[in-house]
Protein backbone atom coordinates (compact mmCIF):
# COMPACT_ATOMS: atom_id res chain seq x y z
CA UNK A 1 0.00 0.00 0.00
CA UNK A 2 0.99 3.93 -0.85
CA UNK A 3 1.13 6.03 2.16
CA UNK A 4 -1.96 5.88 4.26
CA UNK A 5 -4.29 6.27 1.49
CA UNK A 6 -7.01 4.28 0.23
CA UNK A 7 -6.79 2.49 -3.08
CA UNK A 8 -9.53 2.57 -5.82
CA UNK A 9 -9.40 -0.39 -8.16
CA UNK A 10 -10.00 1.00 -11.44
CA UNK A 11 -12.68 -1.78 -12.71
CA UNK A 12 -14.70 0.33 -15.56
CA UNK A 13 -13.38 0.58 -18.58
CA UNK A 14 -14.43 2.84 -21.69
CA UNK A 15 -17.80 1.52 -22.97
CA UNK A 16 -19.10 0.26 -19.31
CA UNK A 17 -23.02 0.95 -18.87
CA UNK A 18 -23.67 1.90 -15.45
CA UNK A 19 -26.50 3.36 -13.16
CA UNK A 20 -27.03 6.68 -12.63
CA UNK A 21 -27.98 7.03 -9.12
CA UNK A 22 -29.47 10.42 -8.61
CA UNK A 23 -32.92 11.85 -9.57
CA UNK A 24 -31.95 13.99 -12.51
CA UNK A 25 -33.95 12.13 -14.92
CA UNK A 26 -31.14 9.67 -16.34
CA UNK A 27 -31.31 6.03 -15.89
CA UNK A 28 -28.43 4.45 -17.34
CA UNK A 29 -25.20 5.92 -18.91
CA UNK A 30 -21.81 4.70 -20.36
CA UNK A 31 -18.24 5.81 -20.12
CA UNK A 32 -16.73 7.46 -23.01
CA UNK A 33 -13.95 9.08 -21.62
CA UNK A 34 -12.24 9.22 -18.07
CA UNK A 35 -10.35 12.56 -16.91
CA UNK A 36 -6.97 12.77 -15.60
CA UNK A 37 -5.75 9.23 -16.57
CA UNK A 38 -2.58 8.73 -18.22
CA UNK A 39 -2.00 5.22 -19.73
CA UNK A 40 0.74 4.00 -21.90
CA UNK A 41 0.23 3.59 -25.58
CA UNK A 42 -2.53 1.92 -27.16
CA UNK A 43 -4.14 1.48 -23.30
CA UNK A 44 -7.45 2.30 -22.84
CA UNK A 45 -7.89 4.41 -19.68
CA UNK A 46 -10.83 2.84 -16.75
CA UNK A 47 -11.98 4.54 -13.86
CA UNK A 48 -12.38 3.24 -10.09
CA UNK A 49 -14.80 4.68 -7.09
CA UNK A 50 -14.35 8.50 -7.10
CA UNK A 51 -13.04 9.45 -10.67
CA UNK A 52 -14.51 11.93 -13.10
CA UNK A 53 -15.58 10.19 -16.09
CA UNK A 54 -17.50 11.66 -19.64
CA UNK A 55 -20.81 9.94 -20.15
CA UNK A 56 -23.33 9.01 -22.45
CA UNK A 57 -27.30 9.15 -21.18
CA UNK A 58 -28.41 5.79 -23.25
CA UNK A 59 -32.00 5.44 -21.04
CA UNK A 60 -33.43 7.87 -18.95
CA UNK A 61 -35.63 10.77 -19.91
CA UNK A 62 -36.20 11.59 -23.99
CA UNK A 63 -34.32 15.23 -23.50
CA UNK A 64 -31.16 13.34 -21.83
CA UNK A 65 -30.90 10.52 -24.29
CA UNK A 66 -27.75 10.74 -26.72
CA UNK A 67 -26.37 13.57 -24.16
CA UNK A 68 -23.11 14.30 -23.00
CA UNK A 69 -22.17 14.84 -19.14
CA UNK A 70 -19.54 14.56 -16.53
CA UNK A 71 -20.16 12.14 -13.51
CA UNK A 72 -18.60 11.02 -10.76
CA UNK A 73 -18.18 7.15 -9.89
CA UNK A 74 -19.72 6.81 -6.43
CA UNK A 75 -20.00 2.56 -6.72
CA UNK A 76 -18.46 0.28 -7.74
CA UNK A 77 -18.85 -4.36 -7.86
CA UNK A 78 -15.00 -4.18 -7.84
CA UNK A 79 -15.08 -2.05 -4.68
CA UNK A 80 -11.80 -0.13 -3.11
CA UNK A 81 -9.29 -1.11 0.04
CA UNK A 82 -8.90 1.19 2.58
CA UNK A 83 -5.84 2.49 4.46
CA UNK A 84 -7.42 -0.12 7.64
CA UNK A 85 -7.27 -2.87 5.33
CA UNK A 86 -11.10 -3.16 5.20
CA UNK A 87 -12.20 -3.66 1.70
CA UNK A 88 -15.40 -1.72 0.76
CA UNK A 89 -17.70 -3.58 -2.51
CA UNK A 90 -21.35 -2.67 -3.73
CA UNK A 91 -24.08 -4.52 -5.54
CA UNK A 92 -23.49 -2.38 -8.67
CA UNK A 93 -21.67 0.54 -10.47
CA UNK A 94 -22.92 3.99 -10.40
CA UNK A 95 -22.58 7.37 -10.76
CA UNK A 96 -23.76 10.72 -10.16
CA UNK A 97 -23.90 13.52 -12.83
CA UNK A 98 -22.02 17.04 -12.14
CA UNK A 99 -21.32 20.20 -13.87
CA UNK A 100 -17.75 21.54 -14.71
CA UNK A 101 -17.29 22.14 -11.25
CA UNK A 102 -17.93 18.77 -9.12
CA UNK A 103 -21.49 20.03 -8.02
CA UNK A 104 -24.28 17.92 -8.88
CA UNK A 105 -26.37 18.22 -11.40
CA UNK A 106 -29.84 17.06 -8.97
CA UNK A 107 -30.87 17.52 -5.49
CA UNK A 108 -30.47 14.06 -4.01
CA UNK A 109 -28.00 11.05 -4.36
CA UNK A 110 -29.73 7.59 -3.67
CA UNK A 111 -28.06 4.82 -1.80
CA UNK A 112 -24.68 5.13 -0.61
CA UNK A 113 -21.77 6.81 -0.96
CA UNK A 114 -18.01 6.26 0.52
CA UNK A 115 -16.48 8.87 2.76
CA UNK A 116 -13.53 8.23 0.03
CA UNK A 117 -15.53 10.48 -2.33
CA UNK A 118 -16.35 13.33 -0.10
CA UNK A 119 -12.71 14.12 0.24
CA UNK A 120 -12.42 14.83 -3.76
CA UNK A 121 -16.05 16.05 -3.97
CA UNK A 122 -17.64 17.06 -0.67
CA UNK A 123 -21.47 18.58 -2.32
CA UNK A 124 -21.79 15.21 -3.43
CA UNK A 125 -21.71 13.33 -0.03
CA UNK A 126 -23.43 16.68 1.27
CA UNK A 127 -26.95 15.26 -1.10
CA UNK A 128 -25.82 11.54 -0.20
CA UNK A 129 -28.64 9.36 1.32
CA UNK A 130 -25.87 7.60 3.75
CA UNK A 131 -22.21 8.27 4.06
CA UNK A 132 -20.38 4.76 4.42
């Protein structure tokens, strides 16, 4: 382990569909492009729990559909191990849609979110059901 820091596994790669788990009208997206990810050549960049991905609305309401947006990854099945040890895994992947600067795009954030993600992006653990 690095330091005392926790380590995301980076488990979604480009082309993953994932849930969208806030109420801002999309239901399911898919990565198109991950932010601040350097990879060596020819290597397709993924993103783990609290990265900043591009995404593409593919179900969800008929305005949002074919849309562009930037989200955060709040779950993921892969999971992340913390500086304890303790391993943290969900039931799915999602994310949560935000502007250019980290805010979120909607007013709430269903199920839950790790504390790993309010360091990086604190108004989205701020409209977090439960803070694990």
């Amino acid at each position: 382990m690095r330091g005392m820091s926790s380590e995301a596994i980076r488990s979604l790669s480009l082309g993953a569909k994932i849930e969208c788990s806030d109420n801002t009208g999309a239901k399911e997206v898919y990565i198109i492009s991950v932010f601040h990810q350097k990879t060596r050549h020819q290597q397709k960049p993924s993103a783990g729990i609290g990265d900043l991905v591009n995404v593409v609305v593919s179900k969800g309401k008929p305005e949002m559909i074919k849309k562009i947006f930037r989200a955060v990854i709040i779950r993921t099945v892969q999971g992340m191990k913390r500086a304890n040890g303790t391993v943290i895994k969900f039931d799915g992947n999602a994310c949560v849609l935000v502007d250019n600067e980290g805010v979120p795009k909607s007013t709430e954030v269903k199920g839950a979110v790790p504390k790993e993600v309010g360091e990086r992006y604190p108004k989205v653990v701020g409209r977090a059901a439960y803070v694990i």
